[in-house]
Protein backbone atom coordinates (compact mmCIF):
# COMPACT_ATOMS: atom_id res chain seq x y z
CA UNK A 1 114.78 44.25 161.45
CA UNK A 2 111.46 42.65 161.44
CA UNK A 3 110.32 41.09 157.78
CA UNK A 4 107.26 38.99 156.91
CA UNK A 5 106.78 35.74 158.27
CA UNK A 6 103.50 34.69 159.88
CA UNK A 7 100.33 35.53 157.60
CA UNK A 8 96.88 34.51 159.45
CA UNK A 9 93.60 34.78 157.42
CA UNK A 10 89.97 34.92 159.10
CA UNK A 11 87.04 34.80 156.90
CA UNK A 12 83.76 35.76 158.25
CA UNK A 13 85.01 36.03 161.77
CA UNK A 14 86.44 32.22 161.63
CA UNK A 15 90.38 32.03 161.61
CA UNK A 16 91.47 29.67 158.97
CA UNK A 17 95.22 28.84 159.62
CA UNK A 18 97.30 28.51 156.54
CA UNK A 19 100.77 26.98 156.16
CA UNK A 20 103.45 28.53 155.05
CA UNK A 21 102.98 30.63 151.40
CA UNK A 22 99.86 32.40 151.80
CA UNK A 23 99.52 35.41 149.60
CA UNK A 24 97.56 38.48 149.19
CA UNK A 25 97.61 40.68 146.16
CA UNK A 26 95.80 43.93 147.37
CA UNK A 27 93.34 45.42 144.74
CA UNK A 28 93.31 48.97 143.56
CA UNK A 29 93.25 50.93 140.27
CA UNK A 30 96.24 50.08 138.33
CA UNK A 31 97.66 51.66 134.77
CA UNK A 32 96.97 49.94 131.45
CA UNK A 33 99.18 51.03 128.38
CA UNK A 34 97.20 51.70 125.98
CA UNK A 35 99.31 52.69 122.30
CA UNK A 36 97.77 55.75 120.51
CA UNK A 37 99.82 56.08 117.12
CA UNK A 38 103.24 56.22 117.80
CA UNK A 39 102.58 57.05 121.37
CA UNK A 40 101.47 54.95 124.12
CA UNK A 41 99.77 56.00 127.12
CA UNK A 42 97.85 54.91 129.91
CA UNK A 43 94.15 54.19 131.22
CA UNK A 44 93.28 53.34 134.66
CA UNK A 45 91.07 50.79 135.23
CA UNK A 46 90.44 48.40 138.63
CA UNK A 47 92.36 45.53 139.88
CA UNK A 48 90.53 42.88 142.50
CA UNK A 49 92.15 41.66 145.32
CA UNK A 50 93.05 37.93 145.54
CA UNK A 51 94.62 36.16 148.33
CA UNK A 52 95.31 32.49 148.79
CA UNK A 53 96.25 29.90 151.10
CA UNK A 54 96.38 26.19 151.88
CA UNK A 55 95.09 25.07 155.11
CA UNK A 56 95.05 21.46 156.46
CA UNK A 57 92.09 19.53 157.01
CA UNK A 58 91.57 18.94 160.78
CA UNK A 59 89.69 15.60 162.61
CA UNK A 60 86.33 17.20 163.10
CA UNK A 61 86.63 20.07 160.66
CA UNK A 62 83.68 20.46 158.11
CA UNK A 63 85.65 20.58 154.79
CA UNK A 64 82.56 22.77 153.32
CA UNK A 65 82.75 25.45 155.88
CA UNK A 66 86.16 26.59 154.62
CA UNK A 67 84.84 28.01 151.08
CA UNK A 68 80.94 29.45 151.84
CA UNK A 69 79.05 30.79 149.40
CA UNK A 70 78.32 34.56 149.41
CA UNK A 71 80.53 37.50 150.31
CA UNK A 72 81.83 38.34 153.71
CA UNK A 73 85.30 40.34 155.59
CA UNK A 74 88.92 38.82 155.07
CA UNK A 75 91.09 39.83 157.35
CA UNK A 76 94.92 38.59 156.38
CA UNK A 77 96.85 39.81 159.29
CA UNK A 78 100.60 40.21 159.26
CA UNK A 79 102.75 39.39 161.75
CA UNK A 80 104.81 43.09 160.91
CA UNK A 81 101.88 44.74 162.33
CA UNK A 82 100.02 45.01 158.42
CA UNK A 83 96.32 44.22 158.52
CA UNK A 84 94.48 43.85 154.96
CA UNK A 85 90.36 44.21 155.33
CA UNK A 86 88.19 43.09 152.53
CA UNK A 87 85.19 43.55 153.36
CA UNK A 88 83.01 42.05 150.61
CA UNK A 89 85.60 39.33 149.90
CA UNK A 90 84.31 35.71 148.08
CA UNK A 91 85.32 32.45 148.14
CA UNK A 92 86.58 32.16 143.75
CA UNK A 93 88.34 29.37 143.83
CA UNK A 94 87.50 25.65 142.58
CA UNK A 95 85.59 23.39 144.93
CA UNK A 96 89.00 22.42 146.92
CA UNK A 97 90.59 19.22 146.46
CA UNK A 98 91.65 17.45 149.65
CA UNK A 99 95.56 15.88 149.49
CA UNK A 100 95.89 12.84 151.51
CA UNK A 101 99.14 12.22 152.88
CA UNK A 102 100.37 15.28 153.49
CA UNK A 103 97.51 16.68 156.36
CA UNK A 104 95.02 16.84 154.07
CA UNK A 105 95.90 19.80 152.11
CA UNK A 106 93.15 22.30 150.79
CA UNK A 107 94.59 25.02 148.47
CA UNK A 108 91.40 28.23 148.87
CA UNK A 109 91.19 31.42 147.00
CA UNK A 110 88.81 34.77 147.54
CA UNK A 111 88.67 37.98 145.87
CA UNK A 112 87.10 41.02 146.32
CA UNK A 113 87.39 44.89 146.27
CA UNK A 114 90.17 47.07 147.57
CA UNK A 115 91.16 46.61 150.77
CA UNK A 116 91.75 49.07 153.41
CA UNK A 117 95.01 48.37 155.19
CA UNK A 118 95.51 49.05 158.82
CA UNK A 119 99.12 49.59 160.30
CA UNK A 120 99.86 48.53 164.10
């Protein structure tokens, strides 16, 4: 049995490889308690997607190009056959810090709407 292991993300059509830890929380509508009296209940409301990564900075990589402004499609594709499509995702991080030492490390975030997931 096959479980999670390889996660690649591609933002606007350019594959940014991340190490090991990437994550994606998919978006959707989500339930809120909300106490009435001596009841509670519950109101819907929307949850963005986020997904995050850390990539390495590469001789002859432009640093900048990873995190562009504006909104574009993230893909994070699974290697279980899951594909996650967001198509007005955003870069929502912090301008990245780069980590000497260790390859340069560059921690990125985007967020963005639902996402429509595609099974292989």
């Amino acid at each position: 049995m096959q479980v999670l292991g390889i996660v690649d993300i591609v933002y606007k059509g350019v594959n940014v490889p991340v190490e090991k830890g990437a994550e994606i929380r998919p978006g959707g509508v989500k339930n809120t308690a909300v106490t009435v009296g001596r009841k509670t209940g519950y109101a819907q409301e929307i949850q963005g997607s986020l997904v995050t990564g850390t990539t390495d900075l590469i001789k002859g990589q432009s640093w900048r190009a990873l995190f562009t402004s504006g909104e574009g499609e993230l893909q994070v594709r699974c290697d279980t056959g899951q594909t996650f499509i967001i198509p007005d995702a955003f870069y929502s991080g912090d301008i990245p810090t780069i980590t000497g030492g260790e390859g340069g490390k560059i921690k990125l975030q985007w967020e963005g709407s639902e996402p429509e997931e595609i099974i292989e």
